[in-house]
PDB file of N, CA and C in Angstrom:
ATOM      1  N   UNK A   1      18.953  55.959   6.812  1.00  0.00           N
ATOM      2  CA  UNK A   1      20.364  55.645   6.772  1.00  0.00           C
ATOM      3  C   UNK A   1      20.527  54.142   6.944  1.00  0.00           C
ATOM      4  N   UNK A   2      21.801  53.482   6.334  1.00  0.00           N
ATOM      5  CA  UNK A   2      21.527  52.067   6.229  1.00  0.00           C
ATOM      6  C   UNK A   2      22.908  51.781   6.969  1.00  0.00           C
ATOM      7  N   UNK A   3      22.861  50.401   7.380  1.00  0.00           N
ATOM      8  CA  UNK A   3      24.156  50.273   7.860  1.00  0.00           C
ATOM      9  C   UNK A   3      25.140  49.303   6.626  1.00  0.00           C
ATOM     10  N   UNK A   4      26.428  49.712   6.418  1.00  0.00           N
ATOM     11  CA  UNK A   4      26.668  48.865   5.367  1.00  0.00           C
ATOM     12  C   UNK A   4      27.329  47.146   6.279  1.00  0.00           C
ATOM     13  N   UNK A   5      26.603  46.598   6.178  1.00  0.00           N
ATOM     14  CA  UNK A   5      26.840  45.140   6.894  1.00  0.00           C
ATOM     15  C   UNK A   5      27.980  44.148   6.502  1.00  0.00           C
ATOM     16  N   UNK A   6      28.771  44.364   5.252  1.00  0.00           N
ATOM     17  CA  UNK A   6      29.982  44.183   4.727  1.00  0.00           C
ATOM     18  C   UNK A   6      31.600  44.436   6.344  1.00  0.00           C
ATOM     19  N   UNK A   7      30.656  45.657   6.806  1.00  0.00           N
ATOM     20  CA  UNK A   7      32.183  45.964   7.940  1.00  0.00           C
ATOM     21  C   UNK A   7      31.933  44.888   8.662  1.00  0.00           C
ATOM     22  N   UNK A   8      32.919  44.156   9.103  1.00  0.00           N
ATOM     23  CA  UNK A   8      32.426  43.563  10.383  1.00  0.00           C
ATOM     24  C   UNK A   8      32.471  44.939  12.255  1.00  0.00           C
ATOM     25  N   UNK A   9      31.719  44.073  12.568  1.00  0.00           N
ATOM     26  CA  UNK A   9      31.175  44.773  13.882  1.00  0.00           C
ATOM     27  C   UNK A   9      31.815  44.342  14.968  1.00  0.00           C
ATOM     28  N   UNK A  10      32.960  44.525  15.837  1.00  0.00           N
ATOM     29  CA  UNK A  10      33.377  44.001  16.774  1.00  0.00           C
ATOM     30  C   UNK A  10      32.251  43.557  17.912  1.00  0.00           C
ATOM     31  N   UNK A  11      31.355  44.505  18.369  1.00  0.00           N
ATOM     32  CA  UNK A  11      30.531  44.519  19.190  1.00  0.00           C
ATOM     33  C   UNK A  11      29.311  43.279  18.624  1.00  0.00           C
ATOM     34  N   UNK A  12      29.612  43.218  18.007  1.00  0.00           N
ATOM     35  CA  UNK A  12      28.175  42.143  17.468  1.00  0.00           C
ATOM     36  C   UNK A  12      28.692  40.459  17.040  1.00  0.00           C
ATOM     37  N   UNK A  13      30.249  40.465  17.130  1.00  0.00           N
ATOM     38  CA  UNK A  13      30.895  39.503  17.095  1.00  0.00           C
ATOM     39  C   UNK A  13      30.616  38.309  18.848  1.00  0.00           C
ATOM     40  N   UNK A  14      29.960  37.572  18.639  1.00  0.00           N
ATOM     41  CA  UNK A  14      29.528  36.557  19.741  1.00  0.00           C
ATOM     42  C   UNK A  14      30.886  35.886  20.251  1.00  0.00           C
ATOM     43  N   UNK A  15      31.242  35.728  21.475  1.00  0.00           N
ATOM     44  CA  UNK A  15      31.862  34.899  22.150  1.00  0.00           C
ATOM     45  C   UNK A  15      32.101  33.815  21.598  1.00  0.00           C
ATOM     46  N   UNK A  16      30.911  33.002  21.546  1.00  0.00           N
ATOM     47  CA  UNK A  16      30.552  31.683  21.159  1.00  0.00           C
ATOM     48  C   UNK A  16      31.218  31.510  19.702  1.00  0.00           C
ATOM     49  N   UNK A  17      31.252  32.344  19.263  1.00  0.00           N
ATOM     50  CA  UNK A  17      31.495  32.199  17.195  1.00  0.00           C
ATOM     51  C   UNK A  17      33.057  32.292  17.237  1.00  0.00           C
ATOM     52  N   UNK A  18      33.472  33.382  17.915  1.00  0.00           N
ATOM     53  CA  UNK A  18      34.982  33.727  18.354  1.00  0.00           C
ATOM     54  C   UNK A  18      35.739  32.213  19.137  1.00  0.00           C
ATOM     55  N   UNK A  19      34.999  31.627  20.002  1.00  0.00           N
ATOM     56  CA  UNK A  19      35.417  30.368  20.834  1.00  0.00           C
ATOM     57  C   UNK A  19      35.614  29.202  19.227  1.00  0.00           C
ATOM     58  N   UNK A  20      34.431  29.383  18.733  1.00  0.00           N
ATOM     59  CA  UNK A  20      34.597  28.287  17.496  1.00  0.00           C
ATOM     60  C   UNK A  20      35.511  27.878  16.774  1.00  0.00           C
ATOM     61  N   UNK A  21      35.812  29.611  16.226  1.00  0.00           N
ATOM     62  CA  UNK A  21      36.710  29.749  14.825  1.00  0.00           C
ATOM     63  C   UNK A  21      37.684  29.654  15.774  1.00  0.00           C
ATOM     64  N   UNK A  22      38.577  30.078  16.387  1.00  0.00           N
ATOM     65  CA  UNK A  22      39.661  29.808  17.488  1.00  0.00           C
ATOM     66  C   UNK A  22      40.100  28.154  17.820  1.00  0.00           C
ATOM     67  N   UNK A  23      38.670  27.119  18.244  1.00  0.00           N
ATOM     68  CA  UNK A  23      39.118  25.693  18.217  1.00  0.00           C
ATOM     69  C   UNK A  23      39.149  25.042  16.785  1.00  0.00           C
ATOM     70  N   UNK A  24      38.556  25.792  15.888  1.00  0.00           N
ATOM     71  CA  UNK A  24      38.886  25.214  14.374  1.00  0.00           C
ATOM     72  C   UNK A  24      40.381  25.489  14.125  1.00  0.00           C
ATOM     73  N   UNK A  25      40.990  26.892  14.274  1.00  0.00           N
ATOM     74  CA  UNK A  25      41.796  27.327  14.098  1.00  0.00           C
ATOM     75  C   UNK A  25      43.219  26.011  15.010  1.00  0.00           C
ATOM     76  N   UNK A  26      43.036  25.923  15.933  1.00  0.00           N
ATOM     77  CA  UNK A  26      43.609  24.985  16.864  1.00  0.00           C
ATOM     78  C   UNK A  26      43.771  23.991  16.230  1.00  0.00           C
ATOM     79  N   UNK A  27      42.646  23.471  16.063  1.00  0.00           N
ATOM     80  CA  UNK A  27      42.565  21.775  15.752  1.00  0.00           C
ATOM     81  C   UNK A  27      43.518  21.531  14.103  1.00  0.00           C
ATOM     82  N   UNK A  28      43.821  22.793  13.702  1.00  0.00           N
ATOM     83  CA  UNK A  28      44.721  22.477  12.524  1.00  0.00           C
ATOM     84  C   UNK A  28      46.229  22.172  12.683  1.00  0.00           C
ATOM     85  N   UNK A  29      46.502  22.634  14.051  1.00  0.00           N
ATOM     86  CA  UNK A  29      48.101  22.059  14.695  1.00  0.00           C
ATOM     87  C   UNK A  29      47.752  21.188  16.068  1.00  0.00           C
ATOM     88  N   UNK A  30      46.831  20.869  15.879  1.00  0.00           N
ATOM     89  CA  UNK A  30      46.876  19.736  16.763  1.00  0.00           C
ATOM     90  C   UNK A  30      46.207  18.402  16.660  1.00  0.00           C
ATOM     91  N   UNK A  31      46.497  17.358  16.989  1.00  0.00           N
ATOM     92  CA  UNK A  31      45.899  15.916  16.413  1.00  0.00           C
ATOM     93  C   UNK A  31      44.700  15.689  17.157  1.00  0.00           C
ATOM     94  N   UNK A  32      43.733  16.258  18.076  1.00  0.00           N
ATOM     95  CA  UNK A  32      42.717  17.098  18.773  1.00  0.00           C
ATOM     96  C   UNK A  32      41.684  17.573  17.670  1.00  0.00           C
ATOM     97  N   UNK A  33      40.336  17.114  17.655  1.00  0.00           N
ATOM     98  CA  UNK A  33      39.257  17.341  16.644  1.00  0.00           C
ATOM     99  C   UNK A  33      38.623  19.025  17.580  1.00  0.00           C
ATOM    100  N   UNK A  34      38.031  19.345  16.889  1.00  0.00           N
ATOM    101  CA  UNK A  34      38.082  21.134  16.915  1.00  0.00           C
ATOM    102  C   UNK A  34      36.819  20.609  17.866  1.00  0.00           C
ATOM    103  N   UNK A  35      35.666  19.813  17.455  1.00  0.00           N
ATOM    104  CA  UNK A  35      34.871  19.628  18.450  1.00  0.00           C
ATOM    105  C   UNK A  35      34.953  19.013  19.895  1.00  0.00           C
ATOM    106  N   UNK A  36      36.243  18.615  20.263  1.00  0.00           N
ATOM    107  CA  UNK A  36      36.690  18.046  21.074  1.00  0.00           C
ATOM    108  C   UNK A  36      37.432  19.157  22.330  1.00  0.00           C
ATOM    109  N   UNK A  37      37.919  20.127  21.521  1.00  0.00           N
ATOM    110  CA  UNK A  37      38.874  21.344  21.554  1.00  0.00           C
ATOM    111  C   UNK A  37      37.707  22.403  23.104  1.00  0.00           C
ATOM    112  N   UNK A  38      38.223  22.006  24.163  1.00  0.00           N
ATOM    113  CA  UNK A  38      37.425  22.726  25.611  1.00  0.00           C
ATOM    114  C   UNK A  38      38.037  23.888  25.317  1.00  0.00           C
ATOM    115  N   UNK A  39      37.323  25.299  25.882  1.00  0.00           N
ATOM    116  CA  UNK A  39      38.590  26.322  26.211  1.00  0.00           C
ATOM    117  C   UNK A  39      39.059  26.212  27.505  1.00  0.00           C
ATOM    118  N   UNK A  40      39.449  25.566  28.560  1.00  0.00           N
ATOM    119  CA  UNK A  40      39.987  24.765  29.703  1.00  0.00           C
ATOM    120  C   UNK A  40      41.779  24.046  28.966  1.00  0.00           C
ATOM    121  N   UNK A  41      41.328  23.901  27.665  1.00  0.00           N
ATOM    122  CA  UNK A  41      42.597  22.751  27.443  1.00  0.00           C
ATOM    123  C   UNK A  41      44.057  23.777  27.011  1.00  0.00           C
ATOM    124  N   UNK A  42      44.862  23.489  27.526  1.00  0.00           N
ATOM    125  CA  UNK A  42      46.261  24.064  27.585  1.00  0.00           C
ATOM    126  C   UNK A  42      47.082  23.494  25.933  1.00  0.00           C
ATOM    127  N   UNK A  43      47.129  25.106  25.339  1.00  0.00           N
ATOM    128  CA  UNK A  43      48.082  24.318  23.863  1.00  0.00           C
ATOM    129  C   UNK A  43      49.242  23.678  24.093  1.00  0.00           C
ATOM    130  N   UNK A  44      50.088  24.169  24.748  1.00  0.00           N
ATOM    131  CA  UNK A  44      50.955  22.699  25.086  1.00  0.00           C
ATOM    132  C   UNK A  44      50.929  21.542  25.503  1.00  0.00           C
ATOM    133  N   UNK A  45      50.300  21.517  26.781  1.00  0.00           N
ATOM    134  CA  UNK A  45      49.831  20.138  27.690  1.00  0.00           C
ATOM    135  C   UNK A  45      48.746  19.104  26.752  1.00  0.00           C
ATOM    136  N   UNK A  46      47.858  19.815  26.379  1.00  0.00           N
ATOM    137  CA  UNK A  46      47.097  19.539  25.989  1.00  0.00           C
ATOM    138  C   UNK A  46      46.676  19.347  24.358  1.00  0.00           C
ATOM    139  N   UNK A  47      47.161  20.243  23.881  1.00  0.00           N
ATOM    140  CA  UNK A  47      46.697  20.395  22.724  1.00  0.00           C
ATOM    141  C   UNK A  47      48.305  19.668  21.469  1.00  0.00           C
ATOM    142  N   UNK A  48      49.139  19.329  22.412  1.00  0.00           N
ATOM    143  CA  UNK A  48      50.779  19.761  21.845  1.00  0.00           C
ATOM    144  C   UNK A  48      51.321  20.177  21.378  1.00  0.00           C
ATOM    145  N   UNK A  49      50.878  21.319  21.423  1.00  0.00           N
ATOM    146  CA  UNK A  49      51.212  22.447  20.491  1.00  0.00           C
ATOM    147  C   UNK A  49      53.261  22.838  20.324  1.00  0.00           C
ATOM    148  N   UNK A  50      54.106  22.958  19.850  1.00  0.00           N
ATOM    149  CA  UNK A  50      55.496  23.419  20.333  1.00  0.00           C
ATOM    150  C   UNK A  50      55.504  25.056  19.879  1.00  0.00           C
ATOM    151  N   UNK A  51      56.686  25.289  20.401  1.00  0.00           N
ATOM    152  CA  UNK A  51      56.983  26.736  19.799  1.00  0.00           C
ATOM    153  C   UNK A  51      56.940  27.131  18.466  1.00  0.00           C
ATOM    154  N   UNK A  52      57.061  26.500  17.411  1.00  0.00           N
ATOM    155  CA  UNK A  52      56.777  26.682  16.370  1.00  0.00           C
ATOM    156  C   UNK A  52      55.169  26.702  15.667  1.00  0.00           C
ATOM    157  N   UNK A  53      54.609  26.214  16.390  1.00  0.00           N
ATOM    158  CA  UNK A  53      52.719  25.886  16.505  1.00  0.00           C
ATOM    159  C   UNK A  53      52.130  26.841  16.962  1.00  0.00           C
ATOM    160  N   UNK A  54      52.614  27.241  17.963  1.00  0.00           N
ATOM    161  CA  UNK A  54      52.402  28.677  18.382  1.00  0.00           C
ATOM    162  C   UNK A  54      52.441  30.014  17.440  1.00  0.00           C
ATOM    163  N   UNK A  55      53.749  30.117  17.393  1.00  0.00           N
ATOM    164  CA  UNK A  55      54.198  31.363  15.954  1.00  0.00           C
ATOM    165  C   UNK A  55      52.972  31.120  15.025  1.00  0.00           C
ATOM    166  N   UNK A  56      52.854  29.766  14.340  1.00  0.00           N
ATOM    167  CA  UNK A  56      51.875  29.689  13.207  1.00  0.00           C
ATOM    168  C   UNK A  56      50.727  29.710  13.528  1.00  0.00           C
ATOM    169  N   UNK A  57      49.892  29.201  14.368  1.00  0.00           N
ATOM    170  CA  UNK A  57      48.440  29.640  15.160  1.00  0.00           C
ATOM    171  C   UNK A  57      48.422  31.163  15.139  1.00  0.00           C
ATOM    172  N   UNK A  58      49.247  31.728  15.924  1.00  0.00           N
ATOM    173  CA  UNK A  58      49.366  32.837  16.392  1.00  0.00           C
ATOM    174  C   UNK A  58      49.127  33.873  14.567  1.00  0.00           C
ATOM    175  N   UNK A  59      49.875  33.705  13.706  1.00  0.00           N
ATOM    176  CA  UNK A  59      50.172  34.182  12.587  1.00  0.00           C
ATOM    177  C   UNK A  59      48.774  34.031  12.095  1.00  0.00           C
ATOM    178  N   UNK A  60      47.794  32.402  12.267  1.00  0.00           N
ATOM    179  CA  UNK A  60      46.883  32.102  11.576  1.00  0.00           C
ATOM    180  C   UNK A  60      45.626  32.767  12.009  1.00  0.00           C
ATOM    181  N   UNK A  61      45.711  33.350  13.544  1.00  0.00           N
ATOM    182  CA  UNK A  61      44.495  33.965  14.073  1.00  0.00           C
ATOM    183  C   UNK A  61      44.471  35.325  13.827  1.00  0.00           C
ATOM    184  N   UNK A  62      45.940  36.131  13.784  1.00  0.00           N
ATOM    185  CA  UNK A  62      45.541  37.470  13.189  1.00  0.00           C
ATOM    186  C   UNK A  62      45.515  37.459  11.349  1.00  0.00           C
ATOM    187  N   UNK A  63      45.558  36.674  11.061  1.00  0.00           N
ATOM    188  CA  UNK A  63      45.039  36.658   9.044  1.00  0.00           C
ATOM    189  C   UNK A  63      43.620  36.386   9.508  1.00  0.00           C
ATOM    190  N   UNK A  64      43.237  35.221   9.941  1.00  0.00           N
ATOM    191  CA  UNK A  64      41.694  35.208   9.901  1.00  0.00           C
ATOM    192  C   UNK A  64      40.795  36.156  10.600  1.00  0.00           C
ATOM    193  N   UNK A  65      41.322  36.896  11.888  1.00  0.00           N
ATOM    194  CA  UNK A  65      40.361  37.782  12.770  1.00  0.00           C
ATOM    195  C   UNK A  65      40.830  39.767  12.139  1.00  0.00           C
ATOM    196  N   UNK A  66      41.854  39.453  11.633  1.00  0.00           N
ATOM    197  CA  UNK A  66      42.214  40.626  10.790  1.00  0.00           C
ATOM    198  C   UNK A  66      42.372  41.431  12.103  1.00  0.00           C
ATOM    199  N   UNK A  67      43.821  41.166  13.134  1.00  0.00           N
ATOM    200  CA  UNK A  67      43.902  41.418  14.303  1.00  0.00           C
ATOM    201  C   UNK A  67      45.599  41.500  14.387  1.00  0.00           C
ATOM    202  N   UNK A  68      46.071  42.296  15.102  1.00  0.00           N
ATOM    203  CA  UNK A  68      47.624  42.053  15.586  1.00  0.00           C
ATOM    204  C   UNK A  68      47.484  41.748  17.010  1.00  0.00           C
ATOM    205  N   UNK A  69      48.362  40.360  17.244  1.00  0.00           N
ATOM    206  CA  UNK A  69      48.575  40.054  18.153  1.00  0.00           C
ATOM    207  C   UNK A  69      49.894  40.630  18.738  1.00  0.00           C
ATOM    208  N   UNK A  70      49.549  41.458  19.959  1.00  0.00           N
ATOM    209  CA  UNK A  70      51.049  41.959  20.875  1.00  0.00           C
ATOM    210  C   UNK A  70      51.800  40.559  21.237  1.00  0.00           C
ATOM    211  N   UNK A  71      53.059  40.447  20.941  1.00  0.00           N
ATOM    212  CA  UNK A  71      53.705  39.958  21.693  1.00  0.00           C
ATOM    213  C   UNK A  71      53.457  38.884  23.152  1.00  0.00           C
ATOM    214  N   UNK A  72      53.227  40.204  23.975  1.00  0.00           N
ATOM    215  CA  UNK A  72      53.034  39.674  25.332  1.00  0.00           C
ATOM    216  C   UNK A  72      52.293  39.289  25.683  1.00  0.00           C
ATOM    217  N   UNK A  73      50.435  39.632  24.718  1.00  0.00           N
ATOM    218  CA  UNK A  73      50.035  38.404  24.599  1.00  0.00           C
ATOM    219  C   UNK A  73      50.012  37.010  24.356  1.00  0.00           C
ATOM    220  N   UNK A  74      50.508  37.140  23.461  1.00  0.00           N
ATOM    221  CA  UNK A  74      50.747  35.687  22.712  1.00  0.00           C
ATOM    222  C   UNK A  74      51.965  34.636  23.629  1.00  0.00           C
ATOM    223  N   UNK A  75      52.466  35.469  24.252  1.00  0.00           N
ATOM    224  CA  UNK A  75      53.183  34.428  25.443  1.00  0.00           C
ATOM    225  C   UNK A  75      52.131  34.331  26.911  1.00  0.00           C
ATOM    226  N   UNK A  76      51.759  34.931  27.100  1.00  0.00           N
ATOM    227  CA  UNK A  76      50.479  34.933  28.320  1.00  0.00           C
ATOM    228  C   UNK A  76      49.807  33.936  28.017  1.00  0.00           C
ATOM    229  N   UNK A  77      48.599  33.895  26.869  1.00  0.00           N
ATOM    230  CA  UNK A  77      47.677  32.696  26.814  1.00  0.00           C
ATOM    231  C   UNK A  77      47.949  31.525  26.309  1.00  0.00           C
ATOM    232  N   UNK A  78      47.757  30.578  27.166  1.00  0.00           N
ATOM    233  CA  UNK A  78      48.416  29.537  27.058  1.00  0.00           C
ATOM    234  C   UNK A  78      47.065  28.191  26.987  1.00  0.00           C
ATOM    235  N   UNK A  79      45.840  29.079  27.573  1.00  0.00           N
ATOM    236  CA  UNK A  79      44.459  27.814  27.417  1.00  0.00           C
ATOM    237  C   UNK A  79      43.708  28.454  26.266  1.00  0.00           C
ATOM    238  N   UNK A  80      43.024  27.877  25.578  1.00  0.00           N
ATOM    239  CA  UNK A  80      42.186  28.724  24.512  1.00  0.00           C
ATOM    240  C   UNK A  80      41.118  29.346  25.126  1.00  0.00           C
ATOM    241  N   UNK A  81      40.806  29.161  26.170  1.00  0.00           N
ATOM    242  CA  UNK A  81      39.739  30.201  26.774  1.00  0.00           C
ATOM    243  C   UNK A  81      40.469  31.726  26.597  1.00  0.00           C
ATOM    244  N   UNK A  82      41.684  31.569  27.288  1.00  0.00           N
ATOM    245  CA  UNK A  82      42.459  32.627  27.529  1.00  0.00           C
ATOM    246  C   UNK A  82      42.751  33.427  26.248  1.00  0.00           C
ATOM    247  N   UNK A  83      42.838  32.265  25.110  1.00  0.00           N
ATOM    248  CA  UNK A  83      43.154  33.162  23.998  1.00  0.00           C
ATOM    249  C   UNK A  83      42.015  33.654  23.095  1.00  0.00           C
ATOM    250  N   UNK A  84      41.228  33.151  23.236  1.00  0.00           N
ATOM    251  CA  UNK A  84      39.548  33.676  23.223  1.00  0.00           C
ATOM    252  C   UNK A  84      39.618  35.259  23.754  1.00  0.00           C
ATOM    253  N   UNK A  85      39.480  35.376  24.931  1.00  0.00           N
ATOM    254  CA  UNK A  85      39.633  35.972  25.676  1.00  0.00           C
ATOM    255  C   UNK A  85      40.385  37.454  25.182  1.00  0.00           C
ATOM    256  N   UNK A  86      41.749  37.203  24.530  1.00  0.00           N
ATOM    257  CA  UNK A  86      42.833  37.577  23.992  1.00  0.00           C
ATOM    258  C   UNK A  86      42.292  38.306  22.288  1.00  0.00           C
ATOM    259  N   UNK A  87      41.472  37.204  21.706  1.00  0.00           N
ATOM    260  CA  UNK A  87      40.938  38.038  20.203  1.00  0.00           C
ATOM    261  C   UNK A  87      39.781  38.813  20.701  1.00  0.00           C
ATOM    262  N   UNK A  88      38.896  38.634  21.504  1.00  0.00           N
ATOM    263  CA  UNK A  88      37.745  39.382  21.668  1.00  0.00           C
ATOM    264  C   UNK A  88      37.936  40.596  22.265  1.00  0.00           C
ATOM    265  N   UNK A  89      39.457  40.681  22.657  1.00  0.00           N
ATOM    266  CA  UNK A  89      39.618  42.249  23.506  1.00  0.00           C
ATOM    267  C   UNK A  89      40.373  42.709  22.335  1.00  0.00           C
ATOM    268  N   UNK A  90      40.939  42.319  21.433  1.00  0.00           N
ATOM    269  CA  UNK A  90      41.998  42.827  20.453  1.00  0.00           C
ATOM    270  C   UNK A  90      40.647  43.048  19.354  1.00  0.00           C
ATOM    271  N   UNK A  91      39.522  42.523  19.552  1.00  0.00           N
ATOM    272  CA  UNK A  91      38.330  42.713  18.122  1.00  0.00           C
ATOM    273  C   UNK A  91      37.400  44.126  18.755  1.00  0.00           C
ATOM    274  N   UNK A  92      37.727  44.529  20.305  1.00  0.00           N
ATOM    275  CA  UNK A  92      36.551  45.109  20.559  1.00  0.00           C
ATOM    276  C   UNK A  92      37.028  46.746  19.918  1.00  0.00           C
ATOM    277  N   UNK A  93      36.489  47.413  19.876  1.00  0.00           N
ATOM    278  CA  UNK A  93      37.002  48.522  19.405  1.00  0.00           C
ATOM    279  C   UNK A  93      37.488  49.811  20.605  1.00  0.00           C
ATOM    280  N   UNK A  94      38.121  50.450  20.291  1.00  0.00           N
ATOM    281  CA  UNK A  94      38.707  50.945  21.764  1.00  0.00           C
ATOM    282  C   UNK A  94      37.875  52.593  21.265  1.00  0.00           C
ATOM    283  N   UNK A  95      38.446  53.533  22.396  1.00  0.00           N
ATOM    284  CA  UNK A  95      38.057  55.148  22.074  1.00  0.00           C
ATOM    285  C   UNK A  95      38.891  55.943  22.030  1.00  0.00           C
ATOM    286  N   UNK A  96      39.031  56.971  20.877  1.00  0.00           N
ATOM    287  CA  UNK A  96      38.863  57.114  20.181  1.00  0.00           C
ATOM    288  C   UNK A  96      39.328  57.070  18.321  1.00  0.00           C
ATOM    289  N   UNK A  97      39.082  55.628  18.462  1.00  0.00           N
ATOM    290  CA  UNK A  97      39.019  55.341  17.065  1.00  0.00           C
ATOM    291  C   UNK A  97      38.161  55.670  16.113  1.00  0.00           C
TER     292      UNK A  97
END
């Protein structure tokens, strides 16, 4: 039996790769280079993100992670660790799906 490797795998999705695409994702509304981009740094304070940067990040991480973001997340995380944090629990797969 083969596995078809086309699905993506929540469980096999790395932290580290998820942290990446997330500060790439960032560094496109913010004047902040993606390699520069800590998950420590705050999108507002830090990153300057406004309310409208948000909505569109927010919009841009569930097209690329193929994810819905709740609401009440998306007002909760406010450091990109946190929102790291935020796609890797929304990528893991729950039971019984």
């Amino acid at each position: 039996m083969s596995i078809n490797s086309s699905l993506p795998c929540a469980s096999a999705v790395a932290r580290d790769s998820v942290a990446e695409e997330v500060k790439k994702i960032a560094a496109e509304f913010s004047t902040v280079a993606a390699g520069e981009i800590g998950e420590d740094h705050n999108v507002f304070n830090d990153l300057g993100f406004d309310s409208l940067d948000v909505v569109e990040f927010t919009m841009e991480l569930e097209e690329h992670f193929d994810i819905s973001v709740p609401d009440e997340l998306g007002e909760q995380a406010k450091t990109i660790g946190q929102i790291v944090d935020g796609v890797m629990k929304l990528l893991t797969p729950r039971d019984g799906r």
